[in-house]
Protein backbone atom coordinates (compact mmCIF):
# COMPACT_ATOMS: atom_id res chain seq x y z
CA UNK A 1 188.05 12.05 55.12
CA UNK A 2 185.93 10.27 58.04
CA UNK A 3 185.80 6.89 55.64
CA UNK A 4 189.50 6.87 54.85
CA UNK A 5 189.77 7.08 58.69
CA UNK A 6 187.20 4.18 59.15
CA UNK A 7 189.03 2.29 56.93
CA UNK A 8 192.75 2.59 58.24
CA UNK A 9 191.06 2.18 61.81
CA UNK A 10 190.06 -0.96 60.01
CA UNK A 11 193.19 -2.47 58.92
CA UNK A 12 194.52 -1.63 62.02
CA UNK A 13 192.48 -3.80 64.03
CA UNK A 14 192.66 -6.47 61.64
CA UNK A 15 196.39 -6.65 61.86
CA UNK A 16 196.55 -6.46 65.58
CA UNK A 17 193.69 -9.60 65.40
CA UNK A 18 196.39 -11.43 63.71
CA UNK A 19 199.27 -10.34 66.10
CA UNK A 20 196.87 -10.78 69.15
CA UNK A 21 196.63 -14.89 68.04
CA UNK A 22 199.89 -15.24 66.25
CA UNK A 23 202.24 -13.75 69.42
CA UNK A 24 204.47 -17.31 70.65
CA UNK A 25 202.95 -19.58 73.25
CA UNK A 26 205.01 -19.95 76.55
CA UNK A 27 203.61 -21.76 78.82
CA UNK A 28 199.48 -22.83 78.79
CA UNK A 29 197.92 -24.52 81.61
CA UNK A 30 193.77 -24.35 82.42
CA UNK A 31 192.38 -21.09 80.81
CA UNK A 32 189.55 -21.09 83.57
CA UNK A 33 187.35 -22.42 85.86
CA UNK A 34 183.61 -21.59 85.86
CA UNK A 35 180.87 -22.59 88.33
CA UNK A 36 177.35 -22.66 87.52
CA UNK A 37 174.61 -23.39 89.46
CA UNK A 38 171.63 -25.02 88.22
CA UNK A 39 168.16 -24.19 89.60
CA UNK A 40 167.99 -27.90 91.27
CA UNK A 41 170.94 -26.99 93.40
CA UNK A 42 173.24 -29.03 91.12
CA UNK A 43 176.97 -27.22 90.47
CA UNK A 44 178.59 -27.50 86.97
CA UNK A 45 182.24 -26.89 86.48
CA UNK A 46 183.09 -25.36 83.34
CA UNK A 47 187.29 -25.93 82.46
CA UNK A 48 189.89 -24.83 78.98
CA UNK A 49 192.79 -25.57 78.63
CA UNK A 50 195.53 -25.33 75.69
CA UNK A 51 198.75 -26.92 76.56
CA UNK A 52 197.66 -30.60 76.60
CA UNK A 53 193.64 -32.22 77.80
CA UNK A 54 195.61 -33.56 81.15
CA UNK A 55 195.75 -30.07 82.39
CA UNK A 56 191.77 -29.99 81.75
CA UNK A 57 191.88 -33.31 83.89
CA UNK A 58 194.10 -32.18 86.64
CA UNK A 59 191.59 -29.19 86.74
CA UNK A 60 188.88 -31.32 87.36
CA UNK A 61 190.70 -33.68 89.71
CA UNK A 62 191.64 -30.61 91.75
CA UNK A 63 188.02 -29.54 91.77
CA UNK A 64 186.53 -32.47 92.31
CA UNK A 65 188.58 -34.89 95.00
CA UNK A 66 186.14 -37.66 94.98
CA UNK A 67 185.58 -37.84 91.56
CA UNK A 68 183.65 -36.36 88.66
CA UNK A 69 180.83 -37.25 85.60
CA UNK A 70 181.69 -35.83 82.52
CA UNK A 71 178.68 -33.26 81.18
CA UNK A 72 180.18 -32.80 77.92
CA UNK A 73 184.21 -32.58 76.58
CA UNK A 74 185.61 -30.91 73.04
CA UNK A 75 188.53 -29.64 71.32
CA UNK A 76 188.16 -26.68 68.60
CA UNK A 77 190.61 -24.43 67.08
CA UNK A 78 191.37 -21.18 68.89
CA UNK A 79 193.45 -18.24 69.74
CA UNK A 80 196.47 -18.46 71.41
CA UNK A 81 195.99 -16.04 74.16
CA UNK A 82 192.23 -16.32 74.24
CA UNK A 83 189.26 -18.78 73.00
CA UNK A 84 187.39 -15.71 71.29
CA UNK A 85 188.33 -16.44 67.87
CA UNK A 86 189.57 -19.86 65.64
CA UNK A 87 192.69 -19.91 65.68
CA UNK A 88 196.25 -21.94 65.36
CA UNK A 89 196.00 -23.15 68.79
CA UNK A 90 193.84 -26.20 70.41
CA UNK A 91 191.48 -25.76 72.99
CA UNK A 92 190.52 -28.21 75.27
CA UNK A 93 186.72 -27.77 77.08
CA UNK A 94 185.42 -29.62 79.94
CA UNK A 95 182.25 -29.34 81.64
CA UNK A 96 181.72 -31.79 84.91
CA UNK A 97 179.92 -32.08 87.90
CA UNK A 98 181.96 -33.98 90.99
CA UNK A 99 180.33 -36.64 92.17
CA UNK A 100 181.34 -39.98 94.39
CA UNK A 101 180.32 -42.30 91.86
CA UNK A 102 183.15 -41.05 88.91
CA UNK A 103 181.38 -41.70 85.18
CA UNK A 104 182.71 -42.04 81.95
CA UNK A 105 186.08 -39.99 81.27
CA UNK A 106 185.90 -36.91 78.82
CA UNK A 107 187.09 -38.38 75.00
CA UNK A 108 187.62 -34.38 73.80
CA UNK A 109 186.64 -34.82 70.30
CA UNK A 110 187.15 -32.27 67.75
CA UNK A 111 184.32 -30.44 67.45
CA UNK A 112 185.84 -26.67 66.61
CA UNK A 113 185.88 -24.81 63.51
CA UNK A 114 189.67 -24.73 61.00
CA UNK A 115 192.17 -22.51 61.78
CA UNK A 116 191.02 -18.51 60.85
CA UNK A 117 194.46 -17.21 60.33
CA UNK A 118 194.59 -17.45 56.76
CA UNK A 119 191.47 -15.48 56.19
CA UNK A 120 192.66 -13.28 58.65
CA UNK A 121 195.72 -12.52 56.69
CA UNK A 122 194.13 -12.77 53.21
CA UNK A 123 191.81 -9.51 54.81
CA UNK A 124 194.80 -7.84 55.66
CA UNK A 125 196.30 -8.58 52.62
CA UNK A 126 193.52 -6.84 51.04
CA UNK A 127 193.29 -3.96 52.61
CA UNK A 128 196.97 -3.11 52.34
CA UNK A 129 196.33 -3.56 48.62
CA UNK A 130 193.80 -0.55 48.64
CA UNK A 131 195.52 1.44 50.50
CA UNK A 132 198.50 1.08 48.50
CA UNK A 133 196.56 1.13 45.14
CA UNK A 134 196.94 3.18 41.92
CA UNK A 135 194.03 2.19 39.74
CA UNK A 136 192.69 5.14 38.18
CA UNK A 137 189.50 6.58 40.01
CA UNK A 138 186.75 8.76 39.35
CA UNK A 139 183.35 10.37 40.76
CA UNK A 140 180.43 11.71 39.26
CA UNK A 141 180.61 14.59 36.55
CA UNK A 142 180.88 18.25 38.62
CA UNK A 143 179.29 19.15 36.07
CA UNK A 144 176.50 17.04 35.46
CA UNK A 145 178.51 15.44 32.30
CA UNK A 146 176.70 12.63 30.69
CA UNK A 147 177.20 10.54 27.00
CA UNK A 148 180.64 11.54 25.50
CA UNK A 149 182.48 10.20 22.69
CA UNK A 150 185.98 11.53 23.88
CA UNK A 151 187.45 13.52 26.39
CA UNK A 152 186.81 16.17 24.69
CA UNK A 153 183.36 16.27 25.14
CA UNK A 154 183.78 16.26 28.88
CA UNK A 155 184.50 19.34 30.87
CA UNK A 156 187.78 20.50 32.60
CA UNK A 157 189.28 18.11 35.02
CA UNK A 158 186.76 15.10 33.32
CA UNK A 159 187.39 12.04 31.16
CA UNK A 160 185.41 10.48 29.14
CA UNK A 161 184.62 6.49 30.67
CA UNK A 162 184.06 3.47 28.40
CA UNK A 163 183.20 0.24 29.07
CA UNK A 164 185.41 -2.16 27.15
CA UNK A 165 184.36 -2.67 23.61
CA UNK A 166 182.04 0.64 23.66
CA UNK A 167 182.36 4.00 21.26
CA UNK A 168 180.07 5.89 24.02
CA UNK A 169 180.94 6.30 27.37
CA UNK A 170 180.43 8.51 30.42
CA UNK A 171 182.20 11.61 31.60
CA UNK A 172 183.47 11.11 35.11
CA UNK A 173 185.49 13.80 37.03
CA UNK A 174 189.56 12.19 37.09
CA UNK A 175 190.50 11.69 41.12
CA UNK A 176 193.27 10.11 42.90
CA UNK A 177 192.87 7.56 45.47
CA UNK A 178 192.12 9.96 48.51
CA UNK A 179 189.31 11.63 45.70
CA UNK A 180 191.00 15.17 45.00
CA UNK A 181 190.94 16.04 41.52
CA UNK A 182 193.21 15.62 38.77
CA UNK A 183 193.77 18.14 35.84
CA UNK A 184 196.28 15.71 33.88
CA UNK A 185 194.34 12.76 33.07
CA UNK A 186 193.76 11.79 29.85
CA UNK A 187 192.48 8.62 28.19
CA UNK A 188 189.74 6.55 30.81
CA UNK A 189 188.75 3.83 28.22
CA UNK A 190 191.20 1.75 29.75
CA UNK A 191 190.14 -1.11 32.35
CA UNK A 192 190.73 -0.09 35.40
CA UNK A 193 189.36 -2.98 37.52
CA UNK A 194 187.97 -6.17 37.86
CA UNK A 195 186.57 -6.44 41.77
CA UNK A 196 186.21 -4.03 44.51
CA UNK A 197 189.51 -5.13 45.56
CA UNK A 198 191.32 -3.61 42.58
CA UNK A 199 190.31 -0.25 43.48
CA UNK A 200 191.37 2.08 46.34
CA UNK A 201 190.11 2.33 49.91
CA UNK A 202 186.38 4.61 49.41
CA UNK A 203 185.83 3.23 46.00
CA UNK A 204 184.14 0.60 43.91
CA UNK A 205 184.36 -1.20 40.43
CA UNK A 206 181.66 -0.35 38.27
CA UNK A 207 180.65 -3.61 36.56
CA UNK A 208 179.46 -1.65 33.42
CA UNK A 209 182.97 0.69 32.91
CA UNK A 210 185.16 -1.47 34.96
CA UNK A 211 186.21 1.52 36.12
CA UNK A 212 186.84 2.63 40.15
CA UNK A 213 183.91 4.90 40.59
CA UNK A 214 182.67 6.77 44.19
């Protein structure tokens, strides 16, 4: 019961990942501006910024009156409300120092990571599929089944596993996908699964009996 709870605590961050950098951009000016200073006495001003590099610049001009030296300058992909994760949205990242004699202008290359979304969505995607699944499952024998033929040979509540092609196979007790047992199942030669993915939240596909084990 505590894993199925893990796991919808799961999917429930994931989606609100997706929602966090997916909610619609209103307005975006400079993110922040940090000051460090080095152990020489010498201040660096740290700058991002989404809308457009000028605000970045204005930033810095702000800062920095007399002028400033460029320390370093990128542009990576990134959330919309926040640079924690890639994202959909472009960054902008200055670091200067001001200085009377101005230096070479930040360029802002791309230097950032692709857009995150999609994975983020395709993990969602998955986990809805487990939850939602209705492959057949099973766990081990309650009573210490092993080699059967057919079901038959299993006890009550059990079904006798095969891996494709094989006469033998393995009695396994017959659960749903939250792992209470079934009475009524009949039959578990059938493939059940391929990947992991094919099999509800708490369970796994055995790669001998391509079956959803726990």
């Amino acid at each position: 019961m505590v894993s199925r709870v893990y796991y919808y605590l799961r999917v429930l961050l994931q989606v609100i990942s997706v929602l966090f950098i997916s909610v619609s951009l209103s307005s975006c000016g400079a993110s922040r501006n940090k000051a460090t200073v080095s152990s020489s006495g010498v201040t660096t001003h740290e700058v991002k910024c989404t809308k457009s590099s000028n605000d970045c610049m204005n930033t810095a001009n702000a800062t920095c009156p007399n002028g400033f030296n460029t320390v370093y300058s990128d542009s990576h992909a990134g959330g919309i409300l926040a640079d924690i994760l890639p994202g959909p949205i472009t960054w902008y990242e200055l670091h200067f120092i001001c200085s009377n004699a101005p230096g070479t202008p930040p360029v802002f290359a791309w230097q950032g990571p692709q857009d995150m979304t999609p994975v983020f969505m395709e993990a969602i995607g998955n986990s809805m599929q487990q939850l939602n699944n209705t492959s057949p499952s099973y766990t081990p024998s309650y009573s210490g089944g092993g080699n059967c033929v057919s079901d038959s040979s299993c006890g009550i509540g059990e079904v006798c596993v095969k891996a494709p092609g094989k006469s033998m196979g393995k009695c396994l007790s017959s659960v749903n996908k939250y792992g209470i047992q079934k009475y009524n199942q009949t039959g578990g030669s059938t493939v059940s699964c391929r990947t992991n993915s094919d099999c509800s939240i708490g369970f796994r596909c055995d790669r001998t009996l391509k079956a959803c084990v726990r």
